[in-house]
PDB file of N, CA and C in Angstrom:
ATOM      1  N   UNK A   1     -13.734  -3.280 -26.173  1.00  0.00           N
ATOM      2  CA  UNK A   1     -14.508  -2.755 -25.066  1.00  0.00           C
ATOM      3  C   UNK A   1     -14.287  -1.258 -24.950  1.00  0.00           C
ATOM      4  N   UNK A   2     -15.493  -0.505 -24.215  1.00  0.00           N
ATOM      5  CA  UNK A   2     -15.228   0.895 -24.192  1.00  0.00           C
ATOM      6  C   UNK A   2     -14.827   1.023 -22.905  1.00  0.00           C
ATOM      7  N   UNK A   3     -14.193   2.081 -22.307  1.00  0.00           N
ATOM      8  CA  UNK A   3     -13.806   2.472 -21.088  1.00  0.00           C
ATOM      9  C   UNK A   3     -15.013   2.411 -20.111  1.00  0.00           C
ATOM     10  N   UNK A   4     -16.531   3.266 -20.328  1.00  0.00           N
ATOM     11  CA  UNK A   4     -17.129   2.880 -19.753  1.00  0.00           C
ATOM     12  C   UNK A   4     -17.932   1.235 -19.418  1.00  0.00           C
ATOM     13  N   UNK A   5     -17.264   0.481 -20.265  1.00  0.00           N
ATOM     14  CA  UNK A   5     -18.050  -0.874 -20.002  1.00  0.00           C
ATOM     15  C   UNK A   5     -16.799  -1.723 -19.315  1.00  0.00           C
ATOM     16  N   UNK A   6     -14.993  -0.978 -19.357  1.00  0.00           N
ATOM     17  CA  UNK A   6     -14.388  -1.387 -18.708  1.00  0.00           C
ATOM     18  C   UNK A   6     -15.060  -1.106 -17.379  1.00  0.00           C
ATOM     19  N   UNK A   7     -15.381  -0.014 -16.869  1.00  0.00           N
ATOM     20  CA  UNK A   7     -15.572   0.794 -15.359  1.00  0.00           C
ATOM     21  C   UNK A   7     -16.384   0.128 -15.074  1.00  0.00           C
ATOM     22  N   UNK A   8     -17.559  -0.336 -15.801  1.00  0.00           N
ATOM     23  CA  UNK A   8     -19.230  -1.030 -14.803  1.00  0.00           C
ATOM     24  C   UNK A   8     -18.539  -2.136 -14.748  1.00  0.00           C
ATOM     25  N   UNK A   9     -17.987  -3.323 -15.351  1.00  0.00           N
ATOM     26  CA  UNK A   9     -17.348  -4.798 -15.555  1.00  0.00           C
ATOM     27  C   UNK A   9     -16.441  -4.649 -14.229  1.00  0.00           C
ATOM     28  N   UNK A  10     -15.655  -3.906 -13.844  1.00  0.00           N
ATOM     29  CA  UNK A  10     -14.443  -3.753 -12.825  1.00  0.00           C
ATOM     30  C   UNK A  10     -15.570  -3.622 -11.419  1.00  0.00           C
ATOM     31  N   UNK A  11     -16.363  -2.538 -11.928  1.00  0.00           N
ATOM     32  CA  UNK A  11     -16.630  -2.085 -10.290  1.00  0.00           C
ATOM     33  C   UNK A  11     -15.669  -0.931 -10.387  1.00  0.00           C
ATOM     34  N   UNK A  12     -15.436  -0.354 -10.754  1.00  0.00           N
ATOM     35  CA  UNK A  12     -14.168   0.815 -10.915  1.00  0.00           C
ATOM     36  C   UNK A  12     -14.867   2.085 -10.095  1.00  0.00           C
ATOM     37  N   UNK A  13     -13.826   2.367  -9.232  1.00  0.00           N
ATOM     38  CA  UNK A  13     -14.119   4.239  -8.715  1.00  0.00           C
ATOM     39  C   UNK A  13     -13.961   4.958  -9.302  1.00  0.00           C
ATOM     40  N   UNK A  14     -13.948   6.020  -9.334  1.00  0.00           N
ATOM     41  CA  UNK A  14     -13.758   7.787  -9.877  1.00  0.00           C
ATOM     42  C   UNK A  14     -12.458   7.734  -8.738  1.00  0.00           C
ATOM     43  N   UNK A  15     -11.018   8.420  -8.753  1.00  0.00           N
ATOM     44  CA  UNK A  15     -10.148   8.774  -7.910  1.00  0.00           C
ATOM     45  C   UNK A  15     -10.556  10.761  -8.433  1.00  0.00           C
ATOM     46  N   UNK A  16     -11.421  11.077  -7.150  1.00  0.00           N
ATOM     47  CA  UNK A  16     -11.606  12.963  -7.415  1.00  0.00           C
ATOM     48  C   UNK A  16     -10.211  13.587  -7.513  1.00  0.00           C
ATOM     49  N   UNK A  17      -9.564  13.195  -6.579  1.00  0.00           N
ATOM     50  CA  UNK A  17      -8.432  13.774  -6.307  1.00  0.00           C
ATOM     51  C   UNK A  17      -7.081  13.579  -7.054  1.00  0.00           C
ATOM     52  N   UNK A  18      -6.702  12.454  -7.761  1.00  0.00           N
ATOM     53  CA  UNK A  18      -5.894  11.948  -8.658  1.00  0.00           C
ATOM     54  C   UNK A  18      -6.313  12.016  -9.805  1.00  0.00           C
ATOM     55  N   UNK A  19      -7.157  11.508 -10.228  1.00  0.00           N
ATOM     56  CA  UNK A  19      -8.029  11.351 -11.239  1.00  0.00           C
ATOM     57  C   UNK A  19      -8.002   9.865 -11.753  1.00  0.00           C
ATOM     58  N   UNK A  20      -8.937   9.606 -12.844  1.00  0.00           N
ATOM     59  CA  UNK A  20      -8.369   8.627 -13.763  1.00  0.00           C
ATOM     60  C   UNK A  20      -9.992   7.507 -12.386  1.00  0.00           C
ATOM     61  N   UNK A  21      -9.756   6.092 -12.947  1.00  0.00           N
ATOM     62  CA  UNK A  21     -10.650   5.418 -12.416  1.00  0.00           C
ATOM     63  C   UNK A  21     -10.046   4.214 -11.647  1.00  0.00           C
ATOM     64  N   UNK A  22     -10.266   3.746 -10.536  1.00  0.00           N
ATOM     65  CA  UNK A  22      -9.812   2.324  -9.930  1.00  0.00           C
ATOM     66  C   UNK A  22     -10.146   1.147  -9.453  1.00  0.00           C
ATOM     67  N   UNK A  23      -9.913  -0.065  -9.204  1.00  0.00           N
ATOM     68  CA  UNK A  23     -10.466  -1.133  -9.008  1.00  0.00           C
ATOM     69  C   UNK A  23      -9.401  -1.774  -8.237  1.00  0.00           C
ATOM     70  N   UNK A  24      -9.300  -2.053  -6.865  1.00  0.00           N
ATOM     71  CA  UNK A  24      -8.241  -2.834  -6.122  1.00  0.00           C
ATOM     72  C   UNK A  24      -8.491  -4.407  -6.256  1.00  0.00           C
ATOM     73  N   UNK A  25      -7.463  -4.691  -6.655  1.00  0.00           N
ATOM     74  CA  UNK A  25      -7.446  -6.665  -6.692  1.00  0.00           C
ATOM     75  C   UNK A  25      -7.129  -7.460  -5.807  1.00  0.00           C
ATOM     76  N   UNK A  26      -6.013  -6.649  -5.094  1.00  0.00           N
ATOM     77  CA  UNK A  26      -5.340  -7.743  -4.028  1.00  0.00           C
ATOM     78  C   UNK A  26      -5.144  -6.416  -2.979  1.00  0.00           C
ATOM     79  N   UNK A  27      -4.771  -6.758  -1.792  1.00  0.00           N
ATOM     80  CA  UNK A  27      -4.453  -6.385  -0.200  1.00  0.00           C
ATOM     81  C   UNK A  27      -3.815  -6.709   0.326  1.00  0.00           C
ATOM     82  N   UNK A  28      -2.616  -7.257   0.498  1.00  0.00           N
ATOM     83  CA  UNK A  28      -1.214  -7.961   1.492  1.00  0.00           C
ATOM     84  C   UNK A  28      -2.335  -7.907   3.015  1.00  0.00           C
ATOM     85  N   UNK A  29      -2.306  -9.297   3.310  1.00  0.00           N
ATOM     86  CA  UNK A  29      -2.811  -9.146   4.970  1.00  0.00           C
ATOM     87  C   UNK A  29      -1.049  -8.491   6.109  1.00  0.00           C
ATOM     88  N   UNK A  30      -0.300  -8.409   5.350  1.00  0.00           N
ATOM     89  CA  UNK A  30       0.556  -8.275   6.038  1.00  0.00           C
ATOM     90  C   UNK A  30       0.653  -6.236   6.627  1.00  0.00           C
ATOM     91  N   UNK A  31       0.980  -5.529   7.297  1.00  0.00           N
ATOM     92  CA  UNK A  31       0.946  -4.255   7.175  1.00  0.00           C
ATOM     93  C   UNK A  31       2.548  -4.064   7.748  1.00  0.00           C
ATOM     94  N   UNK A  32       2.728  -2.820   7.552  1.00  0.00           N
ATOM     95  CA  UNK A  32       4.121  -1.957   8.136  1.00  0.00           C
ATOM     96  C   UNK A  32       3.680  -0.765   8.795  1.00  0.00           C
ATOM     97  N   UNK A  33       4.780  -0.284   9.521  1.00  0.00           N
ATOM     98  CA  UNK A  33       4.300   1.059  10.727  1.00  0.00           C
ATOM     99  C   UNK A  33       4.977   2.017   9.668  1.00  0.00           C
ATOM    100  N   UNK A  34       4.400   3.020   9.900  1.00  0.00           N
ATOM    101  CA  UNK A  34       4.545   3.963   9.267  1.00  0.00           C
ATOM    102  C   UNK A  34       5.412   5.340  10.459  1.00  0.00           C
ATOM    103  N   UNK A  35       6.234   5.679   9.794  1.00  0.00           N
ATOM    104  CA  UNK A  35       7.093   7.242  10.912  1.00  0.00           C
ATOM    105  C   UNK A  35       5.948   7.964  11.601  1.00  0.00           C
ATOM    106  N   UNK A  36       4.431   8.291  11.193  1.00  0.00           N
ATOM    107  CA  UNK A  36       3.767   9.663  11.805  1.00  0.00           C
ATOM    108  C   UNK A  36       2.986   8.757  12.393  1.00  0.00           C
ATOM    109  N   UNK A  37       3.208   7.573  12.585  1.00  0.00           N
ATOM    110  CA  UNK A  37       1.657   6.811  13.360  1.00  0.00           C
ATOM    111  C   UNK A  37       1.275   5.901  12.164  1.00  0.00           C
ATOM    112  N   UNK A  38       0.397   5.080  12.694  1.00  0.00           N
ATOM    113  CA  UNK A  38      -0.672   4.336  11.939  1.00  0.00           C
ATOM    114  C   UNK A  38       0.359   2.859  10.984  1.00  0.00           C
ATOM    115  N   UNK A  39      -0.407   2.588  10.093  1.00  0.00           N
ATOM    116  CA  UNK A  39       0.244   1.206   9.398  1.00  0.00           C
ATOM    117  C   UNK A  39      -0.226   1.294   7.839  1.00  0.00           C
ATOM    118  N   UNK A  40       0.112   0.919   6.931  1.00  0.00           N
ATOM    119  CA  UNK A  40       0.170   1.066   5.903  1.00  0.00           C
ATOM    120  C   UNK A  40      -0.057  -0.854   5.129  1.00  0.00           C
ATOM    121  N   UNK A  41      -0.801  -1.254   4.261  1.00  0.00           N
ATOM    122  CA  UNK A  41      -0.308  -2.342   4.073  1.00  0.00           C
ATOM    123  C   UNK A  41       0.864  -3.045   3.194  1.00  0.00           C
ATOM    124  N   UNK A  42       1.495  -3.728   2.849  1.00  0.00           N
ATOM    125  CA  UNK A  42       2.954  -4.026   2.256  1.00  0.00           C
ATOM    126  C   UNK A  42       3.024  -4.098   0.967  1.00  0.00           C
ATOM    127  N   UNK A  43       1.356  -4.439   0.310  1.00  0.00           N
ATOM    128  CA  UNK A  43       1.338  -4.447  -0.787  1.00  0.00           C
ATOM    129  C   UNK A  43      -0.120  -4.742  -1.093  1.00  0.00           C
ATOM    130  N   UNK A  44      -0.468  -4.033  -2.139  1.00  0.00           N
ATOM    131  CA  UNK A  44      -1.911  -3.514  -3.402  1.00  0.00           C
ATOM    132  C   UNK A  44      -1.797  -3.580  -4.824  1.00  0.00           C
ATOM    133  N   UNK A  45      -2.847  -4.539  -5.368  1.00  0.00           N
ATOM    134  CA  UNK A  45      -2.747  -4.473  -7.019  1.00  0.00           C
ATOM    135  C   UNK A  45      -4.307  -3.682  -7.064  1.00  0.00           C
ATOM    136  N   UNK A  46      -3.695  -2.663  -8.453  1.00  0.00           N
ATOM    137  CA  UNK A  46      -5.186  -2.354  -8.308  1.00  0.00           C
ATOM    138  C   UNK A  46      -5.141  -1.966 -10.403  1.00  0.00           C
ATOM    139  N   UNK A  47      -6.494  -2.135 -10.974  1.00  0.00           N
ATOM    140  CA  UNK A  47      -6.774  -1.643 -12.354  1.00  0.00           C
ATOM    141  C   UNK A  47      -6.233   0.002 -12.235  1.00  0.00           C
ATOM    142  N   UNK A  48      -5.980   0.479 -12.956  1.00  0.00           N
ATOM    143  CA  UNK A  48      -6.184   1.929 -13.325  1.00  0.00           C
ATOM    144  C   UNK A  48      -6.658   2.395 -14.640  1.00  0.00           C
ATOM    145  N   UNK A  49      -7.333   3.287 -14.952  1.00  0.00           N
ATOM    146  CA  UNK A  49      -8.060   3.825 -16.269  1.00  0.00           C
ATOM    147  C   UNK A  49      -7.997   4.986 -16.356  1.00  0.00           C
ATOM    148  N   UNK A  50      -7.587   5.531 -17.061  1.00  0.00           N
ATOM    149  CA  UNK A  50      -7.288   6.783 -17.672  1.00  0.00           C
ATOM    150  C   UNK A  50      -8.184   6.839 -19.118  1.00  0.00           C
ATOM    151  N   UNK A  51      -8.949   7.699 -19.013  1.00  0.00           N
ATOM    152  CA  UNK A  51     -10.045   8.236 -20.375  1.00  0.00           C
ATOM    153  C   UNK A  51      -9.566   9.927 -21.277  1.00  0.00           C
ATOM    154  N   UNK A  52     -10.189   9.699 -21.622  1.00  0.00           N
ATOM    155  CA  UNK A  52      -9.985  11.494 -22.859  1.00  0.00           C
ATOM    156  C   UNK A  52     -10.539  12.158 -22.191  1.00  0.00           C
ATOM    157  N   UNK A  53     -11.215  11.794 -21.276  1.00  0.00           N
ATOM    158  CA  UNK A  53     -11.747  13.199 -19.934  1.00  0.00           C
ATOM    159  C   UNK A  53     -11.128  13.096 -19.102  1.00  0.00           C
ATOM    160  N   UNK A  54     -10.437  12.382 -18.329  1.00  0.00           N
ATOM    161  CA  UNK A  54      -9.545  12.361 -17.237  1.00  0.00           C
ATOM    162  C   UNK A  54      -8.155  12.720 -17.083  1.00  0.00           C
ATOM    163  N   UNK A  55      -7.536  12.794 -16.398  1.00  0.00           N
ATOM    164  CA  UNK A  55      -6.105  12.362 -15.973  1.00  0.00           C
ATOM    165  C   UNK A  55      -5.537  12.187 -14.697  1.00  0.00           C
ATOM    166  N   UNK A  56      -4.195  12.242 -14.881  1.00  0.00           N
ATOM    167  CA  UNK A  56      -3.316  11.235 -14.094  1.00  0.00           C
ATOM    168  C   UNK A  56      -2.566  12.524 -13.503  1.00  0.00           C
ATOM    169  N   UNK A  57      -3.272  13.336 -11.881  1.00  0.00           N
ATOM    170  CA  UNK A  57      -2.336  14.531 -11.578  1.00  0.00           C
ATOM    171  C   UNK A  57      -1.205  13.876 -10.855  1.00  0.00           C
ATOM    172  N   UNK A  58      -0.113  14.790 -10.615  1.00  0.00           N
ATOM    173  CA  UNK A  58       1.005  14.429 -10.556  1.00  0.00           C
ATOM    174  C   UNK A  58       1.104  14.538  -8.606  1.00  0.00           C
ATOM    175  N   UNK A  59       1.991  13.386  -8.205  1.00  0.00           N
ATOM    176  CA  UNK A  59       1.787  13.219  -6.864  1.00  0.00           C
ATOM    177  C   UNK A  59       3.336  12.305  -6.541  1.00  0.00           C
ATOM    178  N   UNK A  60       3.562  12.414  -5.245  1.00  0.00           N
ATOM    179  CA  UNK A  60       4.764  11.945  -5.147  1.00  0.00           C
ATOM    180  C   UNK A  60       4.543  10.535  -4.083  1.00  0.00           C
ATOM    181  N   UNK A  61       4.897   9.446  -3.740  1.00  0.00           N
ATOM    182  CA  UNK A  61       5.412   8.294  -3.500  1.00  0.00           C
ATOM    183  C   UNK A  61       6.077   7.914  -2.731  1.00  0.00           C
ATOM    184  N   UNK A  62       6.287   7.359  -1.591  1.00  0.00           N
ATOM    185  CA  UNK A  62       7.402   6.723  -0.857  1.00  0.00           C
ATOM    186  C   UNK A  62       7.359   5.560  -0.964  1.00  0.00           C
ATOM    187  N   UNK A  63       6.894   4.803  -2.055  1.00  0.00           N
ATOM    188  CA  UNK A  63       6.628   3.306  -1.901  1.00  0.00           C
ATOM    189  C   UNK A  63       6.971   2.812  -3.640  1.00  0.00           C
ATOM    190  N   UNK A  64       6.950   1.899  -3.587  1.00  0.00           N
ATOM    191  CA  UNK A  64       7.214   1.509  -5.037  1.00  0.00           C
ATOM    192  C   UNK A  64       5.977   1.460  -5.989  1.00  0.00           C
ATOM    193  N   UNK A  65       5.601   1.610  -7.058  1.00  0.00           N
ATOM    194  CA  UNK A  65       4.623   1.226  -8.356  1.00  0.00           C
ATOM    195  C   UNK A  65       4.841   0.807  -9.491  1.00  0.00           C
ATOM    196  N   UNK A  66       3.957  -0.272  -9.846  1.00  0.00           N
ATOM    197  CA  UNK A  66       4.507  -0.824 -10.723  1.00  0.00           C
ATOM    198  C   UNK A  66       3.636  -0.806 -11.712  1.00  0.00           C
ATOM    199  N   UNK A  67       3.807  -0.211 -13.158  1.00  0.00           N
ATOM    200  CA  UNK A  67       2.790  -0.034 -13.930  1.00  0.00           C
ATOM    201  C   UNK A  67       2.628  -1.299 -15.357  1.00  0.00           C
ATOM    202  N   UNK A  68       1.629  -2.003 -15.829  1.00  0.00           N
ATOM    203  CA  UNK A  68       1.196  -2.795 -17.074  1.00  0.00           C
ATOM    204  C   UNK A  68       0.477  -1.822 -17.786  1.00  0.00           C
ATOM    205  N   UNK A  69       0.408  -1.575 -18.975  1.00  0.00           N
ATOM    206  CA  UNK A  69      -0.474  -1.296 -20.110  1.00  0.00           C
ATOM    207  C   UNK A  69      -1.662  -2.590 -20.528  1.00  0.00           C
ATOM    208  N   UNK A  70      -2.705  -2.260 -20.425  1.00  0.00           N
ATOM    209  CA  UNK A  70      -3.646  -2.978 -21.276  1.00  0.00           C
ATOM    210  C   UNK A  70      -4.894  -2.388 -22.258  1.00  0.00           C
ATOM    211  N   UNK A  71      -4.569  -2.817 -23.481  1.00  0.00           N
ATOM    212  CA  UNK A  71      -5.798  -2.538 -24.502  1.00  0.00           C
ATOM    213  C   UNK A  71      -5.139  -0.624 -24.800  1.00  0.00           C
ATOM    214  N   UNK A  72      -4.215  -0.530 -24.343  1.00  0.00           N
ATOM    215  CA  UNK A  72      -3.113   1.172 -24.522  1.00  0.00           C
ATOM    216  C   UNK A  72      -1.976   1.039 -24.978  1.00  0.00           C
ATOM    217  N   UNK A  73      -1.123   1.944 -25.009  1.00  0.00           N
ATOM    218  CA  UNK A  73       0.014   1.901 -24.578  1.00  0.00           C
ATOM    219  C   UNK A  73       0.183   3.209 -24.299  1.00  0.00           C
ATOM    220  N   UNK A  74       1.367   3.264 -23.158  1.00  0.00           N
ATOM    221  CA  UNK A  74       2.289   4.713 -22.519  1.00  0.00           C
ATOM    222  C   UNK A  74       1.844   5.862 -23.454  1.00  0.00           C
ATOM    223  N   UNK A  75       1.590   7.497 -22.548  1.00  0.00           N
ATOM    224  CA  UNK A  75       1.491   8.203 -23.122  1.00  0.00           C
ATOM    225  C   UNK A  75       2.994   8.219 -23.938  1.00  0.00           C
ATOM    226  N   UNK A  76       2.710   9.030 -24.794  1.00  0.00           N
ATOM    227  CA  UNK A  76       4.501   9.726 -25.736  1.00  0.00           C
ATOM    228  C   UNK A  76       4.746  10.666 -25.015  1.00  0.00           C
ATOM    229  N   UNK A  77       5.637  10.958 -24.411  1.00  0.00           N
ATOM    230  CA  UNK A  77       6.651  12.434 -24.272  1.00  0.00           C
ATOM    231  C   UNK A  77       6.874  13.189 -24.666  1.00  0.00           C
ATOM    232  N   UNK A  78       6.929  14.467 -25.039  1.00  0.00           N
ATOM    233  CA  UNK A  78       7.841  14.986 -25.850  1.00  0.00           C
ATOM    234  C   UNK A  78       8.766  15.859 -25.009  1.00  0.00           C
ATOM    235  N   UNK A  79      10.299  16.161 -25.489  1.00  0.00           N
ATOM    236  CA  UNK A  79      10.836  16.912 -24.984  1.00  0.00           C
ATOM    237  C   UNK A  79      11.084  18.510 -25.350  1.00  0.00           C
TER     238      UNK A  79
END
């Protein structure tokens, strides 16, 4: 499959701001309060896609993520 026939098959977004493409699977009905206000939910599975035009900008986390490879594998590093 090509990336774009992954994206129409998913239903996949554009993330403008992150980049890369998404598709949420699951939603925890459960939520948590958050320190500045508001609620957050406990837990989200979602696709992610990364293409040769896109990427993955760098952003920071207070929550856990958990990443699978499919039909890829991990960029390489170098040091």
């Amino acid at each position: 499959m090509t990336a774009s026939e992954i994206i129409e098959l998913l239903g996949s977004e554009q993330l403008l701001r992150e980049g890369g493409y998404f598709k949420e699977t699951y939603r925890s009905t459960l939520s948590t309060a958050l320190e500045k206000g508001g609620s957050r939910s406990c837990g989200t599975a979602i696709y992610y896609l990364l293409t040769p035009e896109t990427h993955s900008a760098i952003h920071r986390l207070r929550f856990d993520e958990m990443y699978h490879f499919y039909l890829a594998t991990p960029s390489k590093c170098s040091n």
